[in-house]
PDB file of N, CA and C in Angstrom:
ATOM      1  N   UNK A   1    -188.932 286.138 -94.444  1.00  0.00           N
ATOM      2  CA  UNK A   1    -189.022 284.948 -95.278  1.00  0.00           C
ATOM      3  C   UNK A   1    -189.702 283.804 -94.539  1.00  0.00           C
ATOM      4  N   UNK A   2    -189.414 283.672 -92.724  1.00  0.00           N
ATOM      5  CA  UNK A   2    -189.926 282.582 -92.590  1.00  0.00           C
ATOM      6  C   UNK A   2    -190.944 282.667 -92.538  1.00  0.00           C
ATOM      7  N   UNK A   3    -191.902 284.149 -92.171  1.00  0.00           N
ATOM      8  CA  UNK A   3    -193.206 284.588 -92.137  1.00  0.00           C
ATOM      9  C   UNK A   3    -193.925 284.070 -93.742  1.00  0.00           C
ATOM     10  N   UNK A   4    -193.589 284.256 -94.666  1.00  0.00           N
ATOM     11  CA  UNK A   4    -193.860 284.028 -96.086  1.00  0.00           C
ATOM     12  C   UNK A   4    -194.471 282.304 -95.991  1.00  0.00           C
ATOM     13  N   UNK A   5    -193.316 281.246 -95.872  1.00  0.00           N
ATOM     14  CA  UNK A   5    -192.973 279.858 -95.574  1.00  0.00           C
ATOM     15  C   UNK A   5    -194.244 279.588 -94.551  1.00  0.00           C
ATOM     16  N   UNK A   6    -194.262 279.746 -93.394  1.00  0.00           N
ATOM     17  CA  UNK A   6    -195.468 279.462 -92.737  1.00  0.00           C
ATOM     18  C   UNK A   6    -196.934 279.862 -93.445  1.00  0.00           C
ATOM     19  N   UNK A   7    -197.327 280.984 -93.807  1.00  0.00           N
ATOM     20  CA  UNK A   7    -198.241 281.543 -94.103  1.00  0.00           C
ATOM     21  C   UNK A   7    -198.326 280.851 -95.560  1.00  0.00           C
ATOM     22  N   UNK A   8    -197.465 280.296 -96.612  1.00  0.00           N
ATOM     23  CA  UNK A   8    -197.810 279.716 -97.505  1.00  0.00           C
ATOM     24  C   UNK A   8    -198.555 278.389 -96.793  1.00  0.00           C
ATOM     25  N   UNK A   9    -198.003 277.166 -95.911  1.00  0.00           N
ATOM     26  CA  UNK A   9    -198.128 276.093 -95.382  1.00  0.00           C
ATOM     27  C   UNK A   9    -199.938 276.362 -94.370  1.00  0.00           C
ATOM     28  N   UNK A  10    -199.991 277.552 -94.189  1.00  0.00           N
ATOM     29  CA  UNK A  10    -201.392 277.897 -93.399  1.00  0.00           C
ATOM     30  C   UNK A  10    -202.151 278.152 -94.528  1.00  0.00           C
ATOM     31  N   UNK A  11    -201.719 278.318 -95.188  1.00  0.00           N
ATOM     32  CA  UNK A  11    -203.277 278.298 -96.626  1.00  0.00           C
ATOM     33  C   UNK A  11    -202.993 276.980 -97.553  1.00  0.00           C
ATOM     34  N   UNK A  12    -202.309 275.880 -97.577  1.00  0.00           N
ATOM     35  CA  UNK A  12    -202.361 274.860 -97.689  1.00  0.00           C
ATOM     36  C   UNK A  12    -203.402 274.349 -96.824  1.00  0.00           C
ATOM     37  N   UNK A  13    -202.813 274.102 -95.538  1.00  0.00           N
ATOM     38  CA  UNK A  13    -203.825 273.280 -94.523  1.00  0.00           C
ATOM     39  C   UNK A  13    -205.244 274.036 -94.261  1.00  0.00           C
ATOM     40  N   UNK A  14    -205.611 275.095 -94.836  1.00  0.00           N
ATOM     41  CA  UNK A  14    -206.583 275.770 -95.365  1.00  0.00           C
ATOM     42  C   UNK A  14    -207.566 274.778 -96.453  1.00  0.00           C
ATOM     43  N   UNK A  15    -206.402 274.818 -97.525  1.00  0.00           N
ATOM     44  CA  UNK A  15    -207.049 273.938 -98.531  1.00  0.00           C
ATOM     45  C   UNK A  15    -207.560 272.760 -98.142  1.00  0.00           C
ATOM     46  N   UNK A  16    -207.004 271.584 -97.748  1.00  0.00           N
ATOM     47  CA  UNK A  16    -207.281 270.569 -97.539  1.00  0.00           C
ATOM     48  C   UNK A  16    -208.386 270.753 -96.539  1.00  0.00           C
ATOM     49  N   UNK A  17    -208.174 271.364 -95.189  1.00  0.00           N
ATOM     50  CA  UNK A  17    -209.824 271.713 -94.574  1.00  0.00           C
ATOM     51  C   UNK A  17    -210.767 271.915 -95.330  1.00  0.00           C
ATOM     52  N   UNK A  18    -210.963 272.507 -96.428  1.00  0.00           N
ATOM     53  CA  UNK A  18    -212.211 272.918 -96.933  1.00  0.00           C
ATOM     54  C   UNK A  18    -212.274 271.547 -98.177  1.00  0.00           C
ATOM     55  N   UNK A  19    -211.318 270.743 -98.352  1.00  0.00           N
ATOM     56  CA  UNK A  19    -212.026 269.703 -99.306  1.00  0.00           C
ATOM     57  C   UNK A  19    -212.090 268.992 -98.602  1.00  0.00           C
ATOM     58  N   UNK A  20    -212.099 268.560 -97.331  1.00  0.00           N
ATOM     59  CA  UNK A  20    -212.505 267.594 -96.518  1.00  0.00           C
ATOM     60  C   UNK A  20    -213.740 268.092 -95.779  1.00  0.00           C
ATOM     61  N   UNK A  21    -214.542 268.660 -96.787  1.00  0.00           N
ATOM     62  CA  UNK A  21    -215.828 269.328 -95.815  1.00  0.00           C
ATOM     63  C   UNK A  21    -216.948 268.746 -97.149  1.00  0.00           C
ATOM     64  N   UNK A  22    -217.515 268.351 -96.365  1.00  0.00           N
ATOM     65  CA  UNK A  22    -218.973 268.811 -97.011  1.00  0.00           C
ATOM     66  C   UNK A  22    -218.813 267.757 -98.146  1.00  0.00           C
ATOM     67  N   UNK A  23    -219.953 267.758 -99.145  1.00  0.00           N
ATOM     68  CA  UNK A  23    -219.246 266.733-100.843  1.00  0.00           C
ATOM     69  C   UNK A  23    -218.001 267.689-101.332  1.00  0.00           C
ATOM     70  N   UNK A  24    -217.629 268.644-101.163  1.00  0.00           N
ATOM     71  CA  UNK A  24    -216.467 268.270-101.948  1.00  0.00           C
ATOM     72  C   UNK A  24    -215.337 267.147-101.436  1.00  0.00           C
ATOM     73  N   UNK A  25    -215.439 266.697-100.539  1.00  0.00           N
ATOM     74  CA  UNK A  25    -214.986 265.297-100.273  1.00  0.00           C
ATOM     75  C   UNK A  25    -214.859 264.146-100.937  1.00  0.00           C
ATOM     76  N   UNK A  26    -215.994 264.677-102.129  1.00  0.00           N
ATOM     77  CA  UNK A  26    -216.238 263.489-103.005  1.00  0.00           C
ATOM     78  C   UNK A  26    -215.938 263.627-104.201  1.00  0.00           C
ATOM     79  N   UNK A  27    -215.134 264.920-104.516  1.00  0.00           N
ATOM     80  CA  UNK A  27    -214.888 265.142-105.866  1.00  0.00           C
ATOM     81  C   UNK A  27    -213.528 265.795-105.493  1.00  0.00           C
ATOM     82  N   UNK A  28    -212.668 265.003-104.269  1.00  0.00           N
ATOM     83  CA  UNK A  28    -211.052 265.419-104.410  1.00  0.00           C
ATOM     84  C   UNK A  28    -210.585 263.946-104.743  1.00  0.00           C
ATOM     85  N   UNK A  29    -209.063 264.110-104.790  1.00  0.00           N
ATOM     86  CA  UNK A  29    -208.564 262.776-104.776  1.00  0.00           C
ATOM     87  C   UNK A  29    -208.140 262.182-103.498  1.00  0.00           C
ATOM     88  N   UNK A  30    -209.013 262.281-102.303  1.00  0.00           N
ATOM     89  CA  UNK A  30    -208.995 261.694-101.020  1.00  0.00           C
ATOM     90  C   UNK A  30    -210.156 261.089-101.096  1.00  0.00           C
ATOM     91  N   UNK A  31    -211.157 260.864-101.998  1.00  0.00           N
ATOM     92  CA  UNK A  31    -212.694 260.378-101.870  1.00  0.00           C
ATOM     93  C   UNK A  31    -212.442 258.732-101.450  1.00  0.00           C
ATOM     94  N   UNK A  32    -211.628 258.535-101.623  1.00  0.00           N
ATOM     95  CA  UNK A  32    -211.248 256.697-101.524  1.00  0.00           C
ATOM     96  C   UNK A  32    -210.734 256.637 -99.984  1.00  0.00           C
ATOM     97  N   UNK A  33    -210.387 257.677 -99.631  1.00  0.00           N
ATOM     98  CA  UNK A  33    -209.714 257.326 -97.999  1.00  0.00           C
ATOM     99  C   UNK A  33    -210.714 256.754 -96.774  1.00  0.00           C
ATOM    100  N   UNK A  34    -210.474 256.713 -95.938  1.00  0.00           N
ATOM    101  CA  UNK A  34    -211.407 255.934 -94.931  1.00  0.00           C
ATOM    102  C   UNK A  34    -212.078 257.390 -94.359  1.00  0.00           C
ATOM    103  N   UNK A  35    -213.545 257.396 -94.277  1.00  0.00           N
ATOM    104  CA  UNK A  35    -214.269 258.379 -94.394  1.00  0.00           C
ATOM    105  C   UNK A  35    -214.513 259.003 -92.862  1.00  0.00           C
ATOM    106  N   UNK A  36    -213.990 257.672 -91.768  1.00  0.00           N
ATOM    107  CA  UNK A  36    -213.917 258.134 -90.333  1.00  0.00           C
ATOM    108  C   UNK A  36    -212.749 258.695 -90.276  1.00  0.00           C
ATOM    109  N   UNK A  37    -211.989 258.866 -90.798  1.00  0.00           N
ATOM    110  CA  UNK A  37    -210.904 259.838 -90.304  1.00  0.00           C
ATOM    111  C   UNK A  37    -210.697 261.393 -91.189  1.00  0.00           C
ATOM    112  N   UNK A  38    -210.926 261.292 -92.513  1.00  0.00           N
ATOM    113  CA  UNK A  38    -210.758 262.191 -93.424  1.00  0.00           C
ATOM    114  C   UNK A  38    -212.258 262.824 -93.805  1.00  0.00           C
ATOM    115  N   UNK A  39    -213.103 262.248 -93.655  1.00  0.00           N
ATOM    116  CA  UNK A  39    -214.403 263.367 -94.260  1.00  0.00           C
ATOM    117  C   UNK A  39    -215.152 263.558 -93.118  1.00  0.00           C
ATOM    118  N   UNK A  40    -215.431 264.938 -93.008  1.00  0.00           N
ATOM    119  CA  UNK A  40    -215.827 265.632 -91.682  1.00  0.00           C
ATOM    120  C   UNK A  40    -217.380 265.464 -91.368  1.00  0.00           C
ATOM    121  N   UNK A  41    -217.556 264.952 -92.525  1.00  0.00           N
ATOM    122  CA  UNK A  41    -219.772 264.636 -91.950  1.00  0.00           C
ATOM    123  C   UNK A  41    -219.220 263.769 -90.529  1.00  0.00           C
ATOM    124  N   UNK A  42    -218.246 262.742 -91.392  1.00  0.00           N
ATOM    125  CA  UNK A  42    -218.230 260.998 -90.425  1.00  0.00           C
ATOM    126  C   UNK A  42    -217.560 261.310 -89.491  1.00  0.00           C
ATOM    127  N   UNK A  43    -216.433 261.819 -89.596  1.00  0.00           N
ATOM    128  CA  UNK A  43    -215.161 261.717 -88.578  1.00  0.00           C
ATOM    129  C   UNK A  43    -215.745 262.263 -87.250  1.00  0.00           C
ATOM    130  N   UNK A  44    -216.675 263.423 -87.065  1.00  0.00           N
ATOM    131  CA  UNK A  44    -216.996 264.149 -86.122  1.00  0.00           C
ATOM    132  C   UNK A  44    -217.679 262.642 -85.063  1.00  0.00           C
ATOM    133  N   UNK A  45    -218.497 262.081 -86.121  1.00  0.00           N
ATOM    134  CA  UNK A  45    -219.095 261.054 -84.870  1.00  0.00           C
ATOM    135  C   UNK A  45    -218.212 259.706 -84.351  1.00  0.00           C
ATOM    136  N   UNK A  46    -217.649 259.036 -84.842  1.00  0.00           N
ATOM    137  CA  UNK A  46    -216.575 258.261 -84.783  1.00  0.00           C
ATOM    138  C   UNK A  46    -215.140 258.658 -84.099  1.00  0.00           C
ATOM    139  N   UNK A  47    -214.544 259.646 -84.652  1.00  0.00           N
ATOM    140  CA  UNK A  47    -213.334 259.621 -84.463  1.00  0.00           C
ATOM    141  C   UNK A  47    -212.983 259.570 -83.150  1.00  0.00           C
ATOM    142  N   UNK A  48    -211.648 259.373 -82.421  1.00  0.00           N
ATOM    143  CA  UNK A  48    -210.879 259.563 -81.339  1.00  0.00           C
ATOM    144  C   UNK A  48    -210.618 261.089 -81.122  1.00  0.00           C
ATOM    145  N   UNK A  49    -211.151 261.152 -79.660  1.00  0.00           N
ATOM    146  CA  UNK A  49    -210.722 262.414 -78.646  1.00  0.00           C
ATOM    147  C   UNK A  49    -210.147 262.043 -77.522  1.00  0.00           C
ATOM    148  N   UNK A  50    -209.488 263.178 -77.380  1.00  0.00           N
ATOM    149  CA  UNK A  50    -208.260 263.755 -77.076  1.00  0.00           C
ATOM    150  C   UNK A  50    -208.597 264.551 -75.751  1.00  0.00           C
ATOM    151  N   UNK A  51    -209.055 264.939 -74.571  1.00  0.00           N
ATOM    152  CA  UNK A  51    -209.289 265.708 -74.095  1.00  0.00           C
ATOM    153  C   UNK A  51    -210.587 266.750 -74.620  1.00  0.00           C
ATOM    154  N   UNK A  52    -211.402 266.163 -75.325  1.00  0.00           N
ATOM    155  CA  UNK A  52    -212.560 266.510 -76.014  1.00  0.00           C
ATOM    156  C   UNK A  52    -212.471 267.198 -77.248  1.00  0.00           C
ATOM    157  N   UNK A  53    -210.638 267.206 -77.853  1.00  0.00           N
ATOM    158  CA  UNK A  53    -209.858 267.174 -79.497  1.00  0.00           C
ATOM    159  C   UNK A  53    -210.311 266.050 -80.308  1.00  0.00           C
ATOM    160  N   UNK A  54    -211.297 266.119 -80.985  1.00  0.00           N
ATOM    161  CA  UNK A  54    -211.087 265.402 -82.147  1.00  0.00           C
ATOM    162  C   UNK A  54    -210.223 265.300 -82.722  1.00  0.00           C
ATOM    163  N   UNK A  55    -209.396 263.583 -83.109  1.00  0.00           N
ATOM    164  CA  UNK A  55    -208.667 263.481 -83.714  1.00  0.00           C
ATOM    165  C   UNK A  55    -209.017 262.873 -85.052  1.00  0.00           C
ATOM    166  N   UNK A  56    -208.806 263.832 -86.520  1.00  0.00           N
ATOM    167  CA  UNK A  56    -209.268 263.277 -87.469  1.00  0.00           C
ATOM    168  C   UNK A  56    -208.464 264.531 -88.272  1.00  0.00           C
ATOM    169  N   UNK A  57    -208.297 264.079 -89.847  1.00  0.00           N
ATOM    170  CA  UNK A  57    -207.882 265.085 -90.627  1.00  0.00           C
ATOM    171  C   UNK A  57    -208.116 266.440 -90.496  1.00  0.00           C
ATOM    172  N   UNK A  58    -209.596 266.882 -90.508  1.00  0.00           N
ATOM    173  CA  UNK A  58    -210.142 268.283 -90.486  1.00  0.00           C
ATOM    174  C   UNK A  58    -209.640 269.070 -89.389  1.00  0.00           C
ATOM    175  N   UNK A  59    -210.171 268.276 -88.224  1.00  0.00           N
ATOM    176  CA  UNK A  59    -209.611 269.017 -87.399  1.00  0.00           C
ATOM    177  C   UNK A  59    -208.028 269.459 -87.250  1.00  0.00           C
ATOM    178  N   UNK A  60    -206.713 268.062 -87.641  1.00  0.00           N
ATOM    179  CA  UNK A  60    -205.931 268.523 -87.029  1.00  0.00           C
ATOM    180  C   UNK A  60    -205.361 269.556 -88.345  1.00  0.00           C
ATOM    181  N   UNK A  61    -205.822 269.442 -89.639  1.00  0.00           N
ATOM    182  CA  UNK A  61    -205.620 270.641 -90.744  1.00  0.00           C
ATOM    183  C   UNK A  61    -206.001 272.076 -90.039  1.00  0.00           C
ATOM    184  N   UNK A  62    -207.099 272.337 -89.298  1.00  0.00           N
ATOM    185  CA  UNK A  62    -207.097 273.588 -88.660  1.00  0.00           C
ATOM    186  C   UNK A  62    -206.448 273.761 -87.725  1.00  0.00           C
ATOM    187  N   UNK A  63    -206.222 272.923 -86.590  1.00  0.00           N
ATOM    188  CA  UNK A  63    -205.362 273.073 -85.753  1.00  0.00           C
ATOM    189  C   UNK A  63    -203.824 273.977 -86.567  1.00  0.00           C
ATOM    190  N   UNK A  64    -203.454 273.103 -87.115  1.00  0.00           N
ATOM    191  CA  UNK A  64    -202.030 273.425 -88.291  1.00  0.00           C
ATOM    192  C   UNK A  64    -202.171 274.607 -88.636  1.00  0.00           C
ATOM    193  N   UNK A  65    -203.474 275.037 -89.218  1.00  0.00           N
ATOM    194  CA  UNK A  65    -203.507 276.026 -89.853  1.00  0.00           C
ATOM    195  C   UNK A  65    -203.218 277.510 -88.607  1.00  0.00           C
ATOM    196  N   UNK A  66    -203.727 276.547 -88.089  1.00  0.00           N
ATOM    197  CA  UNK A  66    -204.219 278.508 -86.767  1.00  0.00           C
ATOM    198  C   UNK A  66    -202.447 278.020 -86.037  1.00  0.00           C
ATOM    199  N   UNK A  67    -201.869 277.230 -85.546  1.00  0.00           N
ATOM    200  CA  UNK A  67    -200.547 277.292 -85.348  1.00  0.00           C
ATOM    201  C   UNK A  67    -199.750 278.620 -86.052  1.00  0.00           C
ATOM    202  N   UNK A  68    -199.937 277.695 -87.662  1.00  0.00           N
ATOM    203  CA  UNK A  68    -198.926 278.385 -88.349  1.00  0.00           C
ATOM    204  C   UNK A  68    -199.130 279.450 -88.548  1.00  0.00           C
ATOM    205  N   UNK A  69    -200.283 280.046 -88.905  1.00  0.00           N
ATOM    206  CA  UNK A  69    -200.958 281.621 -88.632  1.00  0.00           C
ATOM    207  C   UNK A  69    -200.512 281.986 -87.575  1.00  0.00           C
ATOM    208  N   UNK A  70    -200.355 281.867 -86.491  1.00  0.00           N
ATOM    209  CA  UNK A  70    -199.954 282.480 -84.974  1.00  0.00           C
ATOM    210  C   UNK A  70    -198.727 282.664 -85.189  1.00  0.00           C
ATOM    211  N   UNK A  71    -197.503 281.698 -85.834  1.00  0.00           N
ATOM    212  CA  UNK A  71    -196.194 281.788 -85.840  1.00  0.00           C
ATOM    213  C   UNK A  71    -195.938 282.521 -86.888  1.00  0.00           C
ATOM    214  N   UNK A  72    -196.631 282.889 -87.946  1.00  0.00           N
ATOM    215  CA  UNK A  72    -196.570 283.465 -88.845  1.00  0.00           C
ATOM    216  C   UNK A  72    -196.089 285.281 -88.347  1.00  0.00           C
ATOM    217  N   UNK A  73    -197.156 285.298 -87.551  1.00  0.00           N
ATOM    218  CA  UNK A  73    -197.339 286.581 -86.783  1.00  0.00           C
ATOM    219  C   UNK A  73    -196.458 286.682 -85.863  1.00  0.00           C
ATOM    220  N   UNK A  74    -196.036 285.679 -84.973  1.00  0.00           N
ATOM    221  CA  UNK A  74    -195.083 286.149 -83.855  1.00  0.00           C
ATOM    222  C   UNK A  74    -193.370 286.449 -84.778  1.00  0.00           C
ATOM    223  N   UNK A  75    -193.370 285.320 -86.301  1.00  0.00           N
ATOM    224  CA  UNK A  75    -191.926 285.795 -86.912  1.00  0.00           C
ATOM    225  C   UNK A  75    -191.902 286.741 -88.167  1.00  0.00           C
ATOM    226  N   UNK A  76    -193.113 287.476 -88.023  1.00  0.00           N
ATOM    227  CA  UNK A  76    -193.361 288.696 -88.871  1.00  0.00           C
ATOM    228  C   UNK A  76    -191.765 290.150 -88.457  1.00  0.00           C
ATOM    229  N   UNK A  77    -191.546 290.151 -89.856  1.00  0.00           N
ATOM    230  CA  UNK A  77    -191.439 291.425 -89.752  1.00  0.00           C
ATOM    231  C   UNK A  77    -190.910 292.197 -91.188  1.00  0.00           C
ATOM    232  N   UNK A  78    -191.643 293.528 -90.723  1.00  0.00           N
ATOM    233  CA  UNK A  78    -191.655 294.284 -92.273  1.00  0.00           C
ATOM    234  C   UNK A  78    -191.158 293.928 -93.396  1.00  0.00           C
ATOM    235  N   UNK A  79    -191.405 293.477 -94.898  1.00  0.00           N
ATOM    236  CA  UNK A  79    -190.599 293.764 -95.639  1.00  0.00           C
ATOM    237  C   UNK A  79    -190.549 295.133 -96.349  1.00  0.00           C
ATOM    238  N   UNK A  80    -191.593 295.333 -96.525  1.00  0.00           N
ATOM    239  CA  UNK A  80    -192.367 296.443 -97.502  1.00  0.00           C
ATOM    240  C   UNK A  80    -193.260 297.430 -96.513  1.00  0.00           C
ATOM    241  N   UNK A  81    -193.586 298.746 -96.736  1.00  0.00           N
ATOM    242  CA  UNK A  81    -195.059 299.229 -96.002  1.00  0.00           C
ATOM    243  C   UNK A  81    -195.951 298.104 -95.467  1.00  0.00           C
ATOM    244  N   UNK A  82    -196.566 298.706 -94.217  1.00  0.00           N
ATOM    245  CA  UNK A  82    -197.449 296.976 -93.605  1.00  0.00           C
ATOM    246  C   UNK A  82    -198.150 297.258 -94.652  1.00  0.00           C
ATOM    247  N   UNK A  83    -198.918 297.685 -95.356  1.00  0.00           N
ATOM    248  CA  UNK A  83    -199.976 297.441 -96.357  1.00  0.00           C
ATOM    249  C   UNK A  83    -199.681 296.687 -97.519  1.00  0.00           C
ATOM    250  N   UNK A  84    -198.676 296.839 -97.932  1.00  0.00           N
ATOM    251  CA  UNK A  84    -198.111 296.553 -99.015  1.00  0.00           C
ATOM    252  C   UNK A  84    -197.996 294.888 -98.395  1.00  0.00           C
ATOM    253  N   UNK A  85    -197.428 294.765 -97.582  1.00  0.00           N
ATOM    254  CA  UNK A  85    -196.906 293.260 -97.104  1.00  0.00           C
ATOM    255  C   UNK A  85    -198.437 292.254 -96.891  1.00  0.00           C
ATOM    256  N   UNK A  86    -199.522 293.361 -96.688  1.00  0.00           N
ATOM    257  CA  UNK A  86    -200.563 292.884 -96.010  1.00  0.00           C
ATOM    258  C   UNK A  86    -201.408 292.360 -97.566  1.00  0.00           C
ATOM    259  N   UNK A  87    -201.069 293.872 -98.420  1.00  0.00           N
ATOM    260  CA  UNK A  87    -201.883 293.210 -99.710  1.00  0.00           C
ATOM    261  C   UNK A  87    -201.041 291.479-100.606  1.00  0.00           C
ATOM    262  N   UNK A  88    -199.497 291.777-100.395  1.00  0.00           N
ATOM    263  CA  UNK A  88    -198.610 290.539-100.723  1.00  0.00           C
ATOM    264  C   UNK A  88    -199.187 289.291 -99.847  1.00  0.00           C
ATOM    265  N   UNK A  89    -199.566 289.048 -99.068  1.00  0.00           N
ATOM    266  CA  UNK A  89    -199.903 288.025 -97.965  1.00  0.00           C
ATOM    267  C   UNK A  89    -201.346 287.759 -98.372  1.00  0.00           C
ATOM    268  N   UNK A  90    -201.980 288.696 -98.366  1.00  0.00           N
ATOM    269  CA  UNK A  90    -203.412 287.986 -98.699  1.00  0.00           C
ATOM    270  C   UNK A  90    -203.428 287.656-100.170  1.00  0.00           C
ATOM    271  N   UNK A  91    -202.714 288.288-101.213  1.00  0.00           N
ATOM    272  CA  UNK A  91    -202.413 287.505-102.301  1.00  0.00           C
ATOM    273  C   UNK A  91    -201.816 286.052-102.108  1.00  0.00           C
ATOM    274  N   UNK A  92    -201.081 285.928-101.702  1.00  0.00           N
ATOM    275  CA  UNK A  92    -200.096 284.713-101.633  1.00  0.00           C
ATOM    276  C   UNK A  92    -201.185 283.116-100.794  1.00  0.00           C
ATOM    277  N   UNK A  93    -201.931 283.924-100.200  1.00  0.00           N
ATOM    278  CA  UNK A  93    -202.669 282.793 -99.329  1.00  0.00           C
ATOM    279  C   UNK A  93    -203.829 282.204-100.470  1.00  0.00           C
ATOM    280  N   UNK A  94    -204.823 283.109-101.016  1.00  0.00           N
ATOM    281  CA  UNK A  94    -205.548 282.871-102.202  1.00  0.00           C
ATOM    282  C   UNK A  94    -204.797 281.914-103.000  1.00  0.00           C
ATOM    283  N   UNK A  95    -203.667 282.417-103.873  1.00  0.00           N
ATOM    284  CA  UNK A  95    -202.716 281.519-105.043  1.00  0.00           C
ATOM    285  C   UNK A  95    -202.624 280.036-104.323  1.00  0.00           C
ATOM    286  N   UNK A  96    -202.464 279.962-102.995  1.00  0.00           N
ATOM    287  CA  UNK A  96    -202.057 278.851-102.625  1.00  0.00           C
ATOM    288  C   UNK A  96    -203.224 277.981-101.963  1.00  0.00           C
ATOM    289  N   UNK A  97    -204.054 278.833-101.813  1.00  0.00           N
ATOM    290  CA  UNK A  97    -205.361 278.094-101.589  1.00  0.00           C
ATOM    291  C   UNK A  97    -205.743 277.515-103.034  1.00  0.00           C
ATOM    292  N   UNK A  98    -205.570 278.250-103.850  1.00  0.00           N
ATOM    293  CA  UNK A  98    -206.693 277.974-104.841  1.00  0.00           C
ATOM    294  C   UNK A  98    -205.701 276.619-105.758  1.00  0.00           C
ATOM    295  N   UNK A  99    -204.974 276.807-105.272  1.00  0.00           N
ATOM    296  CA  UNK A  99    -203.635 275.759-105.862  1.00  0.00           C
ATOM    297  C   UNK A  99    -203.713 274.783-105.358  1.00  0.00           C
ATOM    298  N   UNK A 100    -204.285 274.527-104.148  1.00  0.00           N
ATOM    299  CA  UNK A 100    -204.218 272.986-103.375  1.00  0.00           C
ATOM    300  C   UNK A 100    -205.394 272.799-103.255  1.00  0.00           C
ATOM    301  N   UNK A 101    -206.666 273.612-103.207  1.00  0.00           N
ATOM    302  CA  UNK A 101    -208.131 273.205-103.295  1.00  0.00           C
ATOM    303  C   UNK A 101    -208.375 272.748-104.796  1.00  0.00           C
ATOM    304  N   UNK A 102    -208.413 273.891-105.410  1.00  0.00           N
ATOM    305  CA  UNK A 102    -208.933 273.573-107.133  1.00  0.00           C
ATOM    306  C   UNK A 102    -207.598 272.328-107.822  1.00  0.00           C
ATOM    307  N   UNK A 103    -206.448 272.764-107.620  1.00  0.00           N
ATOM    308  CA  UNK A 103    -205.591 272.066-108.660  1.00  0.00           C
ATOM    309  C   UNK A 103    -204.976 270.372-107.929  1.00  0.00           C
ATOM    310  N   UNK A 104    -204.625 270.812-107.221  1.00  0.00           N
ATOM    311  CA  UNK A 104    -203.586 269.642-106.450  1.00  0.00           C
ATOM    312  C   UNK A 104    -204.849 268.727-105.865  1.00  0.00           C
ATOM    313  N   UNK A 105    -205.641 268.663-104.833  1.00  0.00           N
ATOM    314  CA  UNK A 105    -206.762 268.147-104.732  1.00  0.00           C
ATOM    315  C   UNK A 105    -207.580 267.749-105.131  1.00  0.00           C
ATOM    316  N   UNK A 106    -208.387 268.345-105.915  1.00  0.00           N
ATOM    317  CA  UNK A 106    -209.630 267.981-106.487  1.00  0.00           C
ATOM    318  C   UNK A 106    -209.293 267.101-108.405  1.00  0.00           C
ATOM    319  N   UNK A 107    -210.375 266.225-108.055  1.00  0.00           N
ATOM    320  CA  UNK A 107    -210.208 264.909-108.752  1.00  0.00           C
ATOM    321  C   UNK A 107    -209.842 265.206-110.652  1.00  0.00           C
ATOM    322  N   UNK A 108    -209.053 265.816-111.599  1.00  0.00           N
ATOM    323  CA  UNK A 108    -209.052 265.888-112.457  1.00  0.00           C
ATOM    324  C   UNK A 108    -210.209 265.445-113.905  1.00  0.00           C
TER     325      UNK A 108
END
C-alpha cells in the first residue's frame, strides 16, 4: 500500500513537471505565478543554486519525483504476480498523470 501512495504522489510531481515546461506553462492555472521560479524557460537562468541544484519548481518536482520512485521501490512488495502489479502501476501512474496534467492543472 505504501508502494501504491508514493508512486501515486511520483506521477503527480510528474504532472506538474511537465506543465511547468515549455508553453504549456501558459495554458495551466500557474500561468500568473512568478515565472523565475515556476516556468522552466526562466527559472533555469535566474533561479538560486544550491551546490550547482537549481532551486525552482521544476526542478525540485523532479527531484520529488525520482525520491518517491526510489522509495517506491525500496517499500515494494508483491501484491499480485510482478506483472500483474507492474501492469496495475503503470496504469495507476498514467490515471494520475493525466489527472493532474490535463484536469487539475491546466486552465479550464
Amino acid at each position: 500500500m505504501i508502494t501504491l501512495i508514493l508512486w501515486i504522489l511520483a506521477a503527480a510531481a510528474n504532472g506538474v513537471m511537465d506543465c511547468l515546461e515549455n508553453e504549456n506553462f501558459f495554458e495551466s492555472i500557474l500561468k500568473n505565478k512568478k515565472q523565475s521560479f515556476w516556468y522552466k524557460r526562466e527559472s533555469w537562468k535566474s533561479g538560486t543554486k544550491i551546490f550547482g541544484y537549481h532551486i525552482d519548481m521544476w526542478h525540485l518536482s523532479k527531484s520529488t519525483m525520482i525520491i518517491l520512485v526510489a522509495a517506491a521501490i525500496v517499500f515494494y512488495k508483491p501484491v499480485f504476480a510482478w506483472w500483474i502489479d507492474f501492469l496495475i502501476l503503470g496504469a495507476v501512474w498514467n490515471i494520475v498523470f493525466v489527472l493532474v496534467y490535463h484536469k487539475i492543472l491546466k486552465v479550464k
